[in-house]
N, C-alpha and C. Protein backbone atom coordinates (compact mmCIF):
# COMPACT_ATOMS: atom_id res chain seq x y z
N UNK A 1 7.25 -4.88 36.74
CA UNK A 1 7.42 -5.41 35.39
C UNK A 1 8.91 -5.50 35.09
N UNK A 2 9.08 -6.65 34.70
CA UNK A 2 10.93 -7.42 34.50
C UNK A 2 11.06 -6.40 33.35
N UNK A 3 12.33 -6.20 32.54
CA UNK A 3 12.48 -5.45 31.21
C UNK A 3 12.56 -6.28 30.04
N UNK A 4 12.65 -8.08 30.53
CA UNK A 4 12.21 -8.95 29.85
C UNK A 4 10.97 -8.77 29.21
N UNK A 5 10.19 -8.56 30.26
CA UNK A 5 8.63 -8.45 30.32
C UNK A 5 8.12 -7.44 29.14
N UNK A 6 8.50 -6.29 29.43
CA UNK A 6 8.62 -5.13 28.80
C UNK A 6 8.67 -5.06 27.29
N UNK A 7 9.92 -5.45 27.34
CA UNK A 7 10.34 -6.12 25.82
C UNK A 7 9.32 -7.20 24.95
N UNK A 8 8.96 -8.07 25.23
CA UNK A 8 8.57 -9.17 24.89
C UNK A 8 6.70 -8.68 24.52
N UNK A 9 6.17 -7.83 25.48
CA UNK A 9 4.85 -6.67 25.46
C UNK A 9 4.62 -5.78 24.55
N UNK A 10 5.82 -4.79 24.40
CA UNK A 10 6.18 -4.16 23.00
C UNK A 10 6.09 -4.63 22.38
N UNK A 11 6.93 -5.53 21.85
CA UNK A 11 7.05 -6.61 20.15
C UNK A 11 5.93 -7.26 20.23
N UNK A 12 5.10 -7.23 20.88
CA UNK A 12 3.35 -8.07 20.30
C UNK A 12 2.99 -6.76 19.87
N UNK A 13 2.47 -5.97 20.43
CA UNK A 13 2.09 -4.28 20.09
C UNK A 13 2.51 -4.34 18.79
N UNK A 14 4.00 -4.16 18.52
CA UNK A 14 4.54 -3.85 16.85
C UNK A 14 3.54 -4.70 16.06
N UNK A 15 3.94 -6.28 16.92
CA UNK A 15 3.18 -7.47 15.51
C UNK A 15 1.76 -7.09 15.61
N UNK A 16 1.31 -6.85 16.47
CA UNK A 16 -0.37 -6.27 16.25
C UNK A 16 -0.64 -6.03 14.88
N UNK A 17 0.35 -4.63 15.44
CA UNK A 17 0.42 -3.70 14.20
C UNK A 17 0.23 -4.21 12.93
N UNK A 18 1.84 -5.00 12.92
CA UNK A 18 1.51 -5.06 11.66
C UNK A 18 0.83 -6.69 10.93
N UNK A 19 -0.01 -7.04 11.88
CA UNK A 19 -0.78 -8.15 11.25
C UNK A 19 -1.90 -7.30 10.37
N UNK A 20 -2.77 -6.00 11.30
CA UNK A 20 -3.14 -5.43 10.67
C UNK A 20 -3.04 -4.21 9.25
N UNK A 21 -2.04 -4.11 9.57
CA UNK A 21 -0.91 -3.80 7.89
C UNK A 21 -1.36 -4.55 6.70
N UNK A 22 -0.70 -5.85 7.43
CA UNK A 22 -1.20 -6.80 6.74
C UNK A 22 -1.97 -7.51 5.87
N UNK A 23 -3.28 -7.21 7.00
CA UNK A 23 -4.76 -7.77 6.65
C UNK A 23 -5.22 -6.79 5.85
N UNK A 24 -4.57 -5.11 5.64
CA UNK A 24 -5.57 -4.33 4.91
C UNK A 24 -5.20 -4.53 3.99
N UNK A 25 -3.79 -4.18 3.19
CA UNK A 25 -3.04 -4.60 2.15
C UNK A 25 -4.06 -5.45 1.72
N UNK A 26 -4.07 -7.42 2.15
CA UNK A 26 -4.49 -8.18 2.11
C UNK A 26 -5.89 -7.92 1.54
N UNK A 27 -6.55 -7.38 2.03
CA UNK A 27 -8.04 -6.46 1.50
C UNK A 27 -8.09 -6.17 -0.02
N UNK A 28 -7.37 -5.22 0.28
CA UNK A 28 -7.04 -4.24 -1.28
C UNK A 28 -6.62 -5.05 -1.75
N UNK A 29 -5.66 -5.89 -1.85
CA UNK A 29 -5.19 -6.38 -2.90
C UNK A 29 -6.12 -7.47 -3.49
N UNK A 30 -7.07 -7.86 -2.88
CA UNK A 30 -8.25 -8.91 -3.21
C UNK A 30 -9.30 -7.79 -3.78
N UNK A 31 -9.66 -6.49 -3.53
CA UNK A 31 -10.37 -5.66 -3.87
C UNK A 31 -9.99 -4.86 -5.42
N UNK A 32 -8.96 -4.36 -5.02
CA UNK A 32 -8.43 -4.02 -6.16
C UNK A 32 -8.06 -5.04 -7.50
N UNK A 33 -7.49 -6.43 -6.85
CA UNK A 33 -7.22 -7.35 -8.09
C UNK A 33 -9.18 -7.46 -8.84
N UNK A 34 -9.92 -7.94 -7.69
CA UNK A 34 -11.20 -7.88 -8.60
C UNK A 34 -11.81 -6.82 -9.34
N UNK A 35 -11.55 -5.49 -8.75
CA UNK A 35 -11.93 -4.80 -9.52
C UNK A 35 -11.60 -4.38 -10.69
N UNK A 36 -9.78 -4.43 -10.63
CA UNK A 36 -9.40 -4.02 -11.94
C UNK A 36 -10.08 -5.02 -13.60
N UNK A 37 -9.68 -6.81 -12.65
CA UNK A 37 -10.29 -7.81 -13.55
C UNK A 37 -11.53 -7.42 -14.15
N UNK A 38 -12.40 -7.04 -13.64
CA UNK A 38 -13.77 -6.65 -14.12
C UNK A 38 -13.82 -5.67 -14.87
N UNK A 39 -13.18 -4.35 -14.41
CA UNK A 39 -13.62 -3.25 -15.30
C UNK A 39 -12.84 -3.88 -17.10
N UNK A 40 -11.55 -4.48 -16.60
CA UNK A 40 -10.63 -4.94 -18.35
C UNK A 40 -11.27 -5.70 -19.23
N UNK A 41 -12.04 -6.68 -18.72
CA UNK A 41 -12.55 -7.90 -18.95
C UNK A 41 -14.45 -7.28 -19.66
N UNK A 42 -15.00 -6.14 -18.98
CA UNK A 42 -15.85 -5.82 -19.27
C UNK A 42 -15.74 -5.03 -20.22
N UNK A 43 -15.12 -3.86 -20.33
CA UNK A 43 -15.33 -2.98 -20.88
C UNK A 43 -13.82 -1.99 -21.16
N UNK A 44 -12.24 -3.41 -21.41
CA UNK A 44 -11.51 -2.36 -21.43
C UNK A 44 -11.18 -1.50 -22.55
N UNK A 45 -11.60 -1.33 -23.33
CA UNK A 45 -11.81 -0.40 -24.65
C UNK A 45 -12.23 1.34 -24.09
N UNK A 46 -13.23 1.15 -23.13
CA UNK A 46 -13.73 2.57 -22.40
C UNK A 46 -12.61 3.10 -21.97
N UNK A 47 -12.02 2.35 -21.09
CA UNK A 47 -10.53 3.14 -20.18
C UNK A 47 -9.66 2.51 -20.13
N UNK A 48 -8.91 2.68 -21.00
CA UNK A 48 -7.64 1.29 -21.11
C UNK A 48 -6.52 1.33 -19.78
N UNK A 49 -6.65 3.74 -19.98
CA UNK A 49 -5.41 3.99 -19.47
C UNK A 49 -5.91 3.77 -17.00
N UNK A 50 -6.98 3.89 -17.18
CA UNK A 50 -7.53 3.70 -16.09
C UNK A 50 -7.75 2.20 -15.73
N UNK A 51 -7.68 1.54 -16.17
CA UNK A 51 -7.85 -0.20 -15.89
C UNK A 51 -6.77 -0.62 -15.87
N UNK A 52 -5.57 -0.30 -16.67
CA UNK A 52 -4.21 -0.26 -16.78
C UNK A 52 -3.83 -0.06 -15.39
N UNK A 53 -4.31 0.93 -14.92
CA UNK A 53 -3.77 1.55 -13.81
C UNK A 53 -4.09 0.87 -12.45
N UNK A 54 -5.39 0.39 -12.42
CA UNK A 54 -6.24 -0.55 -11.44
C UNK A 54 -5.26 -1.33 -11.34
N UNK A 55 -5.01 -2.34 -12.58
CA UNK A 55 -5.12 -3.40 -12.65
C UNK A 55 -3.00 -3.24 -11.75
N UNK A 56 -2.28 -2.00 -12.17
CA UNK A 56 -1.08 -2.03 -11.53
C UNK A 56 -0.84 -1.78 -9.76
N UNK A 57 -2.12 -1.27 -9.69
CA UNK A 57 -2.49 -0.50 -7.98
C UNK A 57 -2.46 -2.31 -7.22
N UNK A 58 -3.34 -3.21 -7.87
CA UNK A 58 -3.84 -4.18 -7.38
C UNK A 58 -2.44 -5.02 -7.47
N UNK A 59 -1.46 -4.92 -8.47
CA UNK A 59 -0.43 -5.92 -8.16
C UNK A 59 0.51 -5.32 -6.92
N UNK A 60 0.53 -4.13 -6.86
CA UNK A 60 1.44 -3.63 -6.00
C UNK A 60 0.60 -3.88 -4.63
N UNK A 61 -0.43 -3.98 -4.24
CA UNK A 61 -1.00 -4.20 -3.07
C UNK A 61 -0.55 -5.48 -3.02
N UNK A 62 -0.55 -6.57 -4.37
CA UNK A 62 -0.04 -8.08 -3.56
C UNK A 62 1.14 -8.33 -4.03
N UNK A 63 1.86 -7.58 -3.91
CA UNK A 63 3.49 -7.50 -3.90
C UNK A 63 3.82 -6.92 -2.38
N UNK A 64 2.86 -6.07 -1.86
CA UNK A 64 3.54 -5.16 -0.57
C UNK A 64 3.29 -6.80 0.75
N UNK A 65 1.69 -7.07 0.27
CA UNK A 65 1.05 -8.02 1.16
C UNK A 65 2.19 -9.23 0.95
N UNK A 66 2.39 -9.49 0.46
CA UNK A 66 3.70 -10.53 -0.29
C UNK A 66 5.13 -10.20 0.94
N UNK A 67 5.57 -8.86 0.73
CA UNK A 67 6.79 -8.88 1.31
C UNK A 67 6.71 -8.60 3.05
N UNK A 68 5.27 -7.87 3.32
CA UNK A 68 5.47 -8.05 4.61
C UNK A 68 4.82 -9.52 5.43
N UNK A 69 4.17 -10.31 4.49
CA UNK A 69 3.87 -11.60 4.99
C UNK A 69 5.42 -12.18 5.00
N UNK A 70 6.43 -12.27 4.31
CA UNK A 70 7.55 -12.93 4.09
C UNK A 70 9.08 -12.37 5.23
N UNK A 71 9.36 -10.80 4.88
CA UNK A 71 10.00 -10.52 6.01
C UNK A 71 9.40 -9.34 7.13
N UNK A 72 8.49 -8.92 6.87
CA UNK A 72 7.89 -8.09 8.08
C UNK A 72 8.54 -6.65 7.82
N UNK A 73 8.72 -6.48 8.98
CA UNK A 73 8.86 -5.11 8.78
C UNK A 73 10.62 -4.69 8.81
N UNK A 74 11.28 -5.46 8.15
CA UNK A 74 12.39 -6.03 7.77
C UNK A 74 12.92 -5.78 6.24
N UNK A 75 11.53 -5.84 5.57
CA UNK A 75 11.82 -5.90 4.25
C UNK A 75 11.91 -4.56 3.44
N UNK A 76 13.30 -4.78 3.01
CA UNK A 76 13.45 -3.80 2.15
C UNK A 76 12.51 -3.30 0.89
N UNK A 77 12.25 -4.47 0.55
CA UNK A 77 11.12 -4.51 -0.67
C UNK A 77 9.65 -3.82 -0.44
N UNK A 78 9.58 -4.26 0.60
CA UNK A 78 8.18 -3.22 1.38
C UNK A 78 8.34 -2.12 1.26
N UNK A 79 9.34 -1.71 2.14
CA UNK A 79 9.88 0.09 1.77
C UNK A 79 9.91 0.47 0.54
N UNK A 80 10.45 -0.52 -0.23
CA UNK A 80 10.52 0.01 -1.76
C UNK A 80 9.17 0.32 -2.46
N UNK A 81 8.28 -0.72 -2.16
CA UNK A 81 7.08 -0.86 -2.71
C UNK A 81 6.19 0.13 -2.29
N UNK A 82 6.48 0.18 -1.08
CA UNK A 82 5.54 1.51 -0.74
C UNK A 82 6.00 2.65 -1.09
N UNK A 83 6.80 2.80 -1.53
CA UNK A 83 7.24 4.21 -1.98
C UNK A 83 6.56 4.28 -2.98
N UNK A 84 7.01 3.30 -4.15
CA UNK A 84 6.00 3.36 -5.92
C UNK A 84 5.03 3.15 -5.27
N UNK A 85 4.25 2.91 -4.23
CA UNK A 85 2.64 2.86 -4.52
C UNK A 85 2.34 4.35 -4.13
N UNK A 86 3.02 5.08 -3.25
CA UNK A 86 2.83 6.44 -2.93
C UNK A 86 2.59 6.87 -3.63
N UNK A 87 4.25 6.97 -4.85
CA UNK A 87 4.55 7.78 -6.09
C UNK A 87 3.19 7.66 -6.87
N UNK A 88 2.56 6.86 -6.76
CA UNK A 88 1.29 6.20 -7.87
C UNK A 88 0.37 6.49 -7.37
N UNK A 89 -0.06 6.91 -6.35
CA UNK A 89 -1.21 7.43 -5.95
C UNK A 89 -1.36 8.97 -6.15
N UNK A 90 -0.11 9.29 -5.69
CA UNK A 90 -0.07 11.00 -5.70
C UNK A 90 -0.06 11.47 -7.36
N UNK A 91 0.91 10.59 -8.27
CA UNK A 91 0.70 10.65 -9.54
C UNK A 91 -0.96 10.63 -10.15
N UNK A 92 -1.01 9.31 -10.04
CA UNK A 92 -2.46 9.17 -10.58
C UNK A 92 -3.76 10.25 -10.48
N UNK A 93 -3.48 10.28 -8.50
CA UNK A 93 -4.29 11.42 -8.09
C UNK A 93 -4.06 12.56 -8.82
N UNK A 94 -3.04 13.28 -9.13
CA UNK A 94 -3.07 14.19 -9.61
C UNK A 94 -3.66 14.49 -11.04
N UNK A 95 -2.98 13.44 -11.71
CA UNK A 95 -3.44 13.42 -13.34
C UNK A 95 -4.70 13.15 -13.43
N UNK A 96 -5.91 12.70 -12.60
CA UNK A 96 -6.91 12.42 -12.34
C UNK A 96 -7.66 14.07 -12.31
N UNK A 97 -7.20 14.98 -11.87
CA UNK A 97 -7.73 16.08 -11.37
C UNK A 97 -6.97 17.15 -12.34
N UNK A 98 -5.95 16.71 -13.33
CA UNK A 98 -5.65 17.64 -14.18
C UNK A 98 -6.19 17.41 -15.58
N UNK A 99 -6.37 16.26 -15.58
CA UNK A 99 -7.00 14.84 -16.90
C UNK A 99 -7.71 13.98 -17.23
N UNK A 100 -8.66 15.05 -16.73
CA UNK A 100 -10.02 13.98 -16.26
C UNK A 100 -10.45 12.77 -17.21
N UNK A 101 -10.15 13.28 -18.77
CA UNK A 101 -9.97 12.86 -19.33
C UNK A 101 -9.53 11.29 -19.86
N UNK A 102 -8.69 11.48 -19.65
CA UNK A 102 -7.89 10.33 -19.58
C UNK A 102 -8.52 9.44 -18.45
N UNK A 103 -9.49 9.44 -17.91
CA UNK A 103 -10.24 8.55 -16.78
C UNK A 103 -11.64 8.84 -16.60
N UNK A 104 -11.70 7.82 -17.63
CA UNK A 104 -13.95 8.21 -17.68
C UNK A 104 -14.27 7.25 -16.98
N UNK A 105 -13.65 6.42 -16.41
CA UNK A 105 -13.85 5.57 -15.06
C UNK A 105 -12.52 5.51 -14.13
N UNK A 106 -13.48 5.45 -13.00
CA UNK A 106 -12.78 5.41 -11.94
C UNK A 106 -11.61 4.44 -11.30
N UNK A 107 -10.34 4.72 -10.99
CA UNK A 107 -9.59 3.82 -10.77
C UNK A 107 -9.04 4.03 -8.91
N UNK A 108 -8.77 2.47 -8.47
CA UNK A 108 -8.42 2.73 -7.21
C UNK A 108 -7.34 3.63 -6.78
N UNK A 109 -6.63 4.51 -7.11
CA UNK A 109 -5.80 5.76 -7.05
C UNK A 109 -6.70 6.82 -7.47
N UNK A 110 -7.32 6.88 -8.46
CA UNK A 110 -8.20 8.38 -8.64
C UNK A 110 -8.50 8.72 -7.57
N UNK A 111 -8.56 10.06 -7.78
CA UNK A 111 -8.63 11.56 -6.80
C UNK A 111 -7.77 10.69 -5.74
N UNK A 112 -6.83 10.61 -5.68
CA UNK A 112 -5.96 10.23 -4.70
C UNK A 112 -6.89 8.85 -3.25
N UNK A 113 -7.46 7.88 -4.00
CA UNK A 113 -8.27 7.51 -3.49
C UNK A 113 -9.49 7.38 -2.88
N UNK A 114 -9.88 8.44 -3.54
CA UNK A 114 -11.32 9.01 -2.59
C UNK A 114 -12.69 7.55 -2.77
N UNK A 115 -12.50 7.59 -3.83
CA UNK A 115 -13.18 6.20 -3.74
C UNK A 115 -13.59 4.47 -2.88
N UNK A 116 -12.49 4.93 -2.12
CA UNK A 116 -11.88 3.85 -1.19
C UNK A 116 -11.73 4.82 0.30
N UNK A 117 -12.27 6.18 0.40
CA UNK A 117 -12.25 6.97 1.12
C UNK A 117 -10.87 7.43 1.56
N UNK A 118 -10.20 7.61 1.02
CA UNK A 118 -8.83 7.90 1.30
C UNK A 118 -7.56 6.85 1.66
N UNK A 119 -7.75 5.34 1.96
CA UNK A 119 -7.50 4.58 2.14
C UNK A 119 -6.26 4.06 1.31
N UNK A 120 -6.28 4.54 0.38
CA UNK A 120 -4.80 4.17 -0.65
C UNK A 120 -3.67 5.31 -0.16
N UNK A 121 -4.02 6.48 -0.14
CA UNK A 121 -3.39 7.36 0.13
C UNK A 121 -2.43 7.51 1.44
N UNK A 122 -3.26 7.38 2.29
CA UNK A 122 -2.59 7.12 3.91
C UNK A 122 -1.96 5.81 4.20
N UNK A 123 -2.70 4.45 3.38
CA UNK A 123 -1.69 3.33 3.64
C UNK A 123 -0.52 3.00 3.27
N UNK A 124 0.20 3.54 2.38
CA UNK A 124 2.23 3.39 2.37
C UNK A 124 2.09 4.29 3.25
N UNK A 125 1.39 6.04 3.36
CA UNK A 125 2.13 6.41 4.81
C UNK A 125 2.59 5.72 5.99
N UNK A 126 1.59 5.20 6.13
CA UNK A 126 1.45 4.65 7.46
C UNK A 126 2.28 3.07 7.80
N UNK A 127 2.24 2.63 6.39
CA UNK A 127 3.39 1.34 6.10
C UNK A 127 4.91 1.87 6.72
N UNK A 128 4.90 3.23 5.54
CA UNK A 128 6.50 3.39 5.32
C UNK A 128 6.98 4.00 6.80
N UNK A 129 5.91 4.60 7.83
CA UNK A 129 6.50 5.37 9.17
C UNK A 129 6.58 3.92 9.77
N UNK A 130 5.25 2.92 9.69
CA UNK A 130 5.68 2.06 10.53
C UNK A 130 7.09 0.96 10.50
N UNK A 131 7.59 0.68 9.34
CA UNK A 131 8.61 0.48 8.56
C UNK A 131 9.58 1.16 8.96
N UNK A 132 9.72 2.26 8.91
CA UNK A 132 10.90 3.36 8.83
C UNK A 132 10.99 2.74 10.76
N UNK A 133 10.17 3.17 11.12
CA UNK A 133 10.57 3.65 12.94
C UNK A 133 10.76 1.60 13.31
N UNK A 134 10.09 1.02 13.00
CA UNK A 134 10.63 -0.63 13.55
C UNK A 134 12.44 -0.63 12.90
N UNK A 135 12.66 -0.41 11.62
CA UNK A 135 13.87 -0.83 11.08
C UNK A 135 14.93 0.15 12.38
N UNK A 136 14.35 0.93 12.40
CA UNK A 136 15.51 2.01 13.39
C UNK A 136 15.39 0.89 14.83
N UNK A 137 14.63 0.68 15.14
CA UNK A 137 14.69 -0.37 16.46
C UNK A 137 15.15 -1.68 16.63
N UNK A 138 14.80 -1.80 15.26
CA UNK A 138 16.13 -3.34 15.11
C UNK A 138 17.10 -2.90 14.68
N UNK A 139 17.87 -1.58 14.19
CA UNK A 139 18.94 -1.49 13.84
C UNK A 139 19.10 -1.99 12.37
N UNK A 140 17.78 -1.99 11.58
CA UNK A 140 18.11 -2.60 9.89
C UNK A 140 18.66 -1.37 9.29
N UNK A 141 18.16 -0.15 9.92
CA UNK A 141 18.15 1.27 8.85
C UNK A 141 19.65 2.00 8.87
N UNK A 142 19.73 1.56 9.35
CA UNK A 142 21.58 2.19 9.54
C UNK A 142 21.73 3.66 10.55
N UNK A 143 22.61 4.33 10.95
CA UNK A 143 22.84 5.37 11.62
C UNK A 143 21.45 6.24 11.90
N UNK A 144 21.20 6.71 12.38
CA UNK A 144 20.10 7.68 12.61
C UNK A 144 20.42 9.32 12.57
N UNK A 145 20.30 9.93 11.93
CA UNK A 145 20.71 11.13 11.79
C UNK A 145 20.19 12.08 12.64
């Protein structure tokens, strides 16, 4: 195997990757945009502060799907985005389990996603490592400590 070869084998592997990044984002953000629409549209008087919240989970899924369709795993904005969707899951999750209250329906961040089986929770992880470790290989991330 040439190191041409090599090279050129890897970087499909990465894009694998992240087509499927991609496509889940892509998911959620079609999942989440409908769901939030429905619960506001039905009944948002019941949970304003929980449909509110849907309805922000679902833009940030097609804001993330947005920036890695546009620069890949390149984009700063991705990194960014996945961070607030973290921050917003772990938030939500939490206030969900301290405030129940405040959520007599269920939103795609409650209990830190459990609803979606954990699936909100682990995906910026798994964005932001895959993100983090490509930018270090193209050299976007700067020095490596």
């Amino acid at each position: 195997m040439t190191a041409e070869h090599a090279v050129t084998t890897a970087g499909r592997g990465t894009r694998g990757f992240e087509i499927v990044l991609i496509a889940v984002y892509g998911i959620f953000a079609i999942s989440a945009t409908a769901r939030s629409l429905v619960q506001t549209l039905r009944d948002f008087s019941f949970a304003p502060v929980a449909y509110m919240l849907s309805l922000l989970a679902a833009l940030t899924y097609i804001a993330v799907t947005i920036a890695l369709v546009r620069r890949g795993r390149r984009s700063v904005l991705a990194r960014r985005l996945c961070l607030a969707e973290l921050a917003g899951v772990l938030i939500v999750g939490t206030l969900t389990l301290v405030d129940p209250a405040l959520f007599p329906d269920a939103t795609v961040w409650g209990h830190f996603g459990q609803g979606y089986g954990f699936v909100p929770l682990l995906l910026p992880v798994l964005a932001l490592l895959y993100l983090r470790r490509s930018g270090r290989r193209d050299g976007a991330s700067g020095p490596v400590a």
